[in-house]
Protein backbone atom coordinates (compact mmCIF):
# COMPACT_ATOMS: atom_id res chain seq x y z
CA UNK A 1 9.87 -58.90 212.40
CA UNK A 2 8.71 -62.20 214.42
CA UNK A 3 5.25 -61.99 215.91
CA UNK A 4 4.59 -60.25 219.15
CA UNK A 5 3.92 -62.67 221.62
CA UNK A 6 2.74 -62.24 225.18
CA UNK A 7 4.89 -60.64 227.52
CA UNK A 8 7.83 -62.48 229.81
CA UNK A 9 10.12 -60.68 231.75
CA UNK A 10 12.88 -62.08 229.93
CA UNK A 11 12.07 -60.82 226.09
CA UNK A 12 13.99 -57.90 225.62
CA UNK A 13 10.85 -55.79 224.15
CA UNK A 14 7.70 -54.77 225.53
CA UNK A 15 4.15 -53.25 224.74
CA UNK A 16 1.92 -50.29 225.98
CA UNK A 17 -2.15 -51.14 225.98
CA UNK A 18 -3.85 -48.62 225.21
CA UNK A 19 -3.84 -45.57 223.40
CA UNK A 20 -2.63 -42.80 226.19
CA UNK A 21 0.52 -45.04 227.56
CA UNK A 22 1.11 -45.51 223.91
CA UNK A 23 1.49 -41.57 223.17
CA UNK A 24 3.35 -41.37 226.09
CA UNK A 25 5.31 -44.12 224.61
CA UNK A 26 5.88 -42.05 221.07
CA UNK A 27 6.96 -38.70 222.65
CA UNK A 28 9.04 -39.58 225.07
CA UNK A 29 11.10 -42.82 224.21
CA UNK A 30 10.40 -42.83 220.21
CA UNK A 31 13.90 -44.24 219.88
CA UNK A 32 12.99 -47.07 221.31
CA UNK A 33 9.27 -48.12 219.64
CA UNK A 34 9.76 -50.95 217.32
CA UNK A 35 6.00 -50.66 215.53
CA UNK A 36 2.21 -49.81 216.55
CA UNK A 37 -0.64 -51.80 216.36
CA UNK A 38 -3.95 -50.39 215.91
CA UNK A 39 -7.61 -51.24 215.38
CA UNK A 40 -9.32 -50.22 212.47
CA UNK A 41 -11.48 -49.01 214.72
CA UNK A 42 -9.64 -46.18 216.57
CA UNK A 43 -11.23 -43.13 216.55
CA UNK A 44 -8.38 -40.92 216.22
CA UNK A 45 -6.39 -42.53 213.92
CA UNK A 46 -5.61 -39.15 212.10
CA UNK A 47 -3.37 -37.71 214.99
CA UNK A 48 -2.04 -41.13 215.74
CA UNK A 49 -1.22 -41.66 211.56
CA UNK A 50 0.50 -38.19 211.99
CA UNK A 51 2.60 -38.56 214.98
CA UNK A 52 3.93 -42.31 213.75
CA UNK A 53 4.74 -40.04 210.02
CA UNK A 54 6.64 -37.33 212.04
CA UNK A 55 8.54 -39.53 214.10
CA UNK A 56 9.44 -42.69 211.47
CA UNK A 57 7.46 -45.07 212.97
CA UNK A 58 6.31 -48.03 211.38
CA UNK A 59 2.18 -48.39 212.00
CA UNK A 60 0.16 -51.45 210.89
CA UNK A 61 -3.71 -52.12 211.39
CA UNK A 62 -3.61 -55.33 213.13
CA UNK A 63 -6.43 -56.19 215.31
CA UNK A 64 -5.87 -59.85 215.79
CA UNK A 65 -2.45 -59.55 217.56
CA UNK A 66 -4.30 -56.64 219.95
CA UNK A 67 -6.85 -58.97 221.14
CA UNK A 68 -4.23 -61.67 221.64
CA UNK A 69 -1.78 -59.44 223.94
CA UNK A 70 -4.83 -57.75 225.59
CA UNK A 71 -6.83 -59.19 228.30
CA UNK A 72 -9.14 -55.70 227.81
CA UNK A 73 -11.77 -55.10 225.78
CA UNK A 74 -11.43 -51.46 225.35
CA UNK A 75 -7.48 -51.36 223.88
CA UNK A 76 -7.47 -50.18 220.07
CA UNK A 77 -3.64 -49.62 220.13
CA UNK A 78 -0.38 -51.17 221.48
CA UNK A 79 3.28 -49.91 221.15
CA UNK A 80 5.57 -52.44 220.75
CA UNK A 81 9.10 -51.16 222.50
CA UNK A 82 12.66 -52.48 223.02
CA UNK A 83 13.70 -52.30 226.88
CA UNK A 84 16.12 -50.24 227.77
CA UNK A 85 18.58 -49.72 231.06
CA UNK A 86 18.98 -46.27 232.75
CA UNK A 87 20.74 -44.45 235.91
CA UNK A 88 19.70 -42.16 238.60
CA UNK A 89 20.25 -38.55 237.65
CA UNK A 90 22.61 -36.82 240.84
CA UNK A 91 21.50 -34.01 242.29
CA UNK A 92 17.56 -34.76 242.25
CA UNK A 93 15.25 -36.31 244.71
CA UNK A 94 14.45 -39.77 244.39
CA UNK A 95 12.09 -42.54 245.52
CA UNK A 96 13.23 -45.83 246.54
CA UNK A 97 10.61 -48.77 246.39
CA UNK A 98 11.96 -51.81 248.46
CA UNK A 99 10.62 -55.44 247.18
CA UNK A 100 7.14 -53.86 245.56
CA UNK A 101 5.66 -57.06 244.94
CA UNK A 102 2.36 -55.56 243.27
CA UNK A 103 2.49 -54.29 239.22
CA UNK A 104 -1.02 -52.04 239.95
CA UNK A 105 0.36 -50.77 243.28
CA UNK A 106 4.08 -49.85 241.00
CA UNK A 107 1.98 -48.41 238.02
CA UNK A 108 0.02 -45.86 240.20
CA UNK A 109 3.40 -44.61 242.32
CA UNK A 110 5.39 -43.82 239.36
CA UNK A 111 2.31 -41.92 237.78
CA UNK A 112 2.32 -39.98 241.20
CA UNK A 113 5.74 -39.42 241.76
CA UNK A 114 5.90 -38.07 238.42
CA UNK A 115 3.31 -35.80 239.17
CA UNK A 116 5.25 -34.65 242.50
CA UNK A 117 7.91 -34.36 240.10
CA UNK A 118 10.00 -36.78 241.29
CA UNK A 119 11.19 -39.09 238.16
CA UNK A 120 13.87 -40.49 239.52
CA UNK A 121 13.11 -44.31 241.28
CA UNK A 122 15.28 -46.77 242.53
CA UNK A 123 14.30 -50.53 243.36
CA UNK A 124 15.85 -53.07 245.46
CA UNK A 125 15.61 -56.31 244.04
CA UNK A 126 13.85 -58.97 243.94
CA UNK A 127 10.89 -56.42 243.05
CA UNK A 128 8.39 -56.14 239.59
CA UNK A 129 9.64 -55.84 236.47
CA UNK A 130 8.69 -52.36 235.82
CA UNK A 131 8.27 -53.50 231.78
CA UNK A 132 5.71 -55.57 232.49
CA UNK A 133 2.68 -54.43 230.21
CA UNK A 134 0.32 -54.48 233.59
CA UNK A 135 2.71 -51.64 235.28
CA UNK A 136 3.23 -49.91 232.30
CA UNK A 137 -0.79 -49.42 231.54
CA UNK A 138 -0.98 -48.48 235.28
CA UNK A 139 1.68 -45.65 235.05
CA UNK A 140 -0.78 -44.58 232.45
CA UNK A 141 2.54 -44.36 230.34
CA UNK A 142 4.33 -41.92 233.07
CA UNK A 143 6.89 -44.76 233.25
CA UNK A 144 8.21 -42.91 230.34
CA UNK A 145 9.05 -40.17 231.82
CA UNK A 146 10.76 -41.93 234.52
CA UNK A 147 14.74 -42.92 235.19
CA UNK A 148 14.25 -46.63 236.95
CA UNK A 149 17.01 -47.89 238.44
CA UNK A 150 17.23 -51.76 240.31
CA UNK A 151 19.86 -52.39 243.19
CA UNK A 152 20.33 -55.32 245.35
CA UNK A 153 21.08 -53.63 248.48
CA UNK A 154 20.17 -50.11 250.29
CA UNK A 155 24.19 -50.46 250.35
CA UNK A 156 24.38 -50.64 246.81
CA UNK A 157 22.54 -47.51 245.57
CA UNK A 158 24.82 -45.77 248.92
CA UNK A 159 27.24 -46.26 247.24
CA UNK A 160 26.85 -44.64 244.22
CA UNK A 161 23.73 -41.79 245.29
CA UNK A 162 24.98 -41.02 248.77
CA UNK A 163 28.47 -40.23 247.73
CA UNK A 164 30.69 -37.12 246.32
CA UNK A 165 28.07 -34.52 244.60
CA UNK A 166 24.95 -36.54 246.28
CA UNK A 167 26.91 -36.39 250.00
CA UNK A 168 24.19 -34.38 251.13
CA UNK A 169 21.48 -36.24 249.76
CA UNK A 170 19.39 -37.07 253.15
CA UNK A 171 17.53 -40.92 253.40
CA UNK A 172 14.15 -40.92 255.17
CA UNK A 173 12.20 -44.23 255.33
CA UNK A 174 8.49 -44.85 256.06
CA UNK A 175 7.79 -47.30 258.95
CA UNK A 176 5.54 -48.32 261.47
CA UNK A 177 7.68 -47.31 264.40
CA UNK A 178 6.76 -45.98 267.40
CA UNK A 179 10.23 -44.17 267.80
CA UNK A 180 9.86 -42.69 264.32
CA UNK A 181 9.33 -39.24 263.79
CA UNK A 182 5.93 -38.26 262.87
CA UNK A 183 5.54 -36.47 260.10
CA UNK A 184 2.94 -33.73 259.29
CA UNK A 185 2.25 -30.61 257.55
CA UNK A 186 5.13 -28.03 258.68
CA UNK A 187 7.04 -30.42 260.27
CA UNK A 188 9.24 -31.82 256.85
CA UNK A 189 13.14 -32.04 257.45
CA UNK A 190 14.93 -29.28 256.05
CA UNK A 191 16.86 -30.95 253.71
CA UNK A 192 17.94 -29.84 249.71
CA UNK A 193 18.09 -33.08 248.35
CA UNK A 194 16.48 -36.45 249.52
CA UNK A 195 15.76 -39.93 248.92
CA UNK A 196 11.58 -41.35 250.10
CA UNK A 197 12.16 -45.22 251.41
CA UNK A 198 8.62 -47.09 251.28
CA UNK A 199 8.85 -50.83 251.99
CA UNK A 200 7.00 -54.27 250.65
CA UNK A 201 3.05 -54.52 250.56
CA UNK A 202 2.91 -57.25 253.24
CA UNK A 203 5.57 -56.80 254.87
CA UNK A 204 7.00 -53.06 254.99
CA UNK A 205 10.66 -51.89 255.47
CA UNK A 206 13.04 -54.34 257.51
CA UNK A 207 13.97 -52.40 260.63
CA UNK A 208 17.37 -52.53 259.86
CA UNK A 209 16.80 -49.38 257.72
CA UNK A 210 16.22 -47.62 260.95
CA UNK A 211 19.65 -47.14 261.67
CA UNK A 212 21.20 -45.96 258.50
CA UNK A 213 17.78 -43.47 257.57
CA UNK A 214 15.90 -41.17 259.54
CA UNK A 215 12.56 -42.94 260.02
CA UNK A 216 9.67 -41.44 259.60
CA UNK A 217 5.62 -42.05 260.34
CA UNK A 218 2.16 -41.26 259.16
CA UNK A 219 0.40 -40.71 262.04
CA UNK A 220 -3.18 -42.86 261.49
CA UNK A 221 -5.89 -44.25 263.39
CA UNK A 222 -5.21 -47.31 265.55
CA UNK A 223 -8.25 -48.90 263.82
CA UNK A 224 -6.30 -49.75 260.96
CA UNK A 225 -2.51 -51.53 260.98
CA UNK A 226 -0.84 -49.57 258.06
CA UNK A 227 -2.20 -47.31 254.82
CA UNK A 228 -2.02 -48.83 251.52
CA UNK A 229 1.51 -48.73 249.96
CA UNK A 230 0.13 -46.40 247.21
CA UNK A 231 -1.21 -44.10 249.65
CA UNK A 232 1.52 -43.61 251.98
CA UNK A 233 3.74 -42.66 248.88
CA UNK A 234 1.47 -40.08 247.73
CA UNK A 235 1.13 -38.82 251.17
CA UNK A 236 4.94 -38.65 251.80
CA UNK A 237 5.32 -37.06 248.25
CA UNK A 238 3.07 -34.35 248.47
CA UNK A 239 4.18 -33.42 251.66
CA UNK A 240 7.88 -32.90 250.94
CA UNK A 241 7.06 -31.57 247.56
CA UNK A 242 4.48 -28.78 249.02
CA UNK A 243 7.58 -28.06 252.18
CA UNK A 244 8.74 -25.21 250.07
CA UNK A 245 11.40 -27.11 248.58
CA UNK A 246 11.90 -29.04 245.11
């Protein structure tokens, strides 16, 4: 095998940093790890010499490469992983992120949404590449648990998640809009299945999606112009996830 070299969006293999992400890595996609690295100096190299036996996976004490892909001092092991290409499961609840232009902001929603149990995430393009080592690490390796899915248009994923067993599947986007509904504790649609819009960083969701979702609002404090993307997913997560429904 060639050496590992830094990651570009265009190899078709990635790496975990770090040793949780990297168990994450082994017991969820093991199919798809290509080797570990580790430091000599990893203090639970037992377990991880255990798990690589029961699964087949090739393990090699290589601390020169680790320093070289990490810009961390604290990472003893990396998982080296071929990409791979998923779809949306029907019938669940899903997130859609639209142009997240931030890896650390990406990393922390799918850890959340995962932990509202919501593991199903669409992106519309152009947006990060969700492979990218820094998202990966801040997922804290829930991106493994997680069916990611890229579209170039809201009309796109429509097409294929708003139709025939998903035709009941309601859209509700997050926006700074004064005609938006607000949303608070007890006051979450009733829907059975739906799909969480949260726009760009900078920028937010165009207000086209206005008229093909039901937009909703945070109500906040006029001392501030919007919460932080991360936050306003977590909010809108917890609340439909704690409305009684799944």
């Amino acid at each position: 095998m060639e050496p590992i070299k830094p990651y570009k969006n265009k190899s078709d293999y990635s790496y975990t940093l770090g040793a949780f992400p990297t168990f994450e890595l082994i017991n969820n996609r093991p199919e798809t790890v290509r080797e570990l690295l580790v430091s000599p100096t990893f203090t639970d190299m037992e377990k991880l010499e255990k798990l690589c036996s029961s699964k087949n996976i090739v393990l090699k004490k290589d601390e020169k490469t680790i320093n070289r892909l990490s810009d961390k001092e604290n990472v003893y092991v990396v998982g080296v992983f071929d990409k791979y290409n998923e779809f949306l499961k029907t019938g669940s609840n899903h997130l859609m992120l639209v142009n997240p232009s931030n890896m650390g902001n990406v990393g922390t929603i799918i850890r959340t949404a995962t932990a509202f149990d919501i593991t199903d995430i669409a992106i519309i393009s152009p947006g990060v590449d969700v492979f990218n080592p820094k998202v990966v690490r801040g997922s804290m390796g829930a991106v493994f648990h997680t069916r990611i899915q890229y579209f170039e248009s809201f009309e796109e994923y429509s097409e294929k998640y708003i139709t025939g067993a998903d035709s009941d599947r309601k859209s509700f986007s997050f926006m700074l809009d004064e005609k938006a509904e607000k949303l608070l504790p007890g006051s979450v649609p009733e829907v059975s299945k739906y799909t969480l819009i949260f726009g760009n960083e900078a920028s937010g969701l165009p207000q086209e999606y206005a008229k093909f979702t039901t937009p909703l609002m945070l109500p906040q404090s006029e001392m501030v112009d919007s919460l932080n993307l991360t936050i306003a997913a977590g909010i809108g997560m917890f609340l439909f996830k704690n409305s009684g429904r799944r």
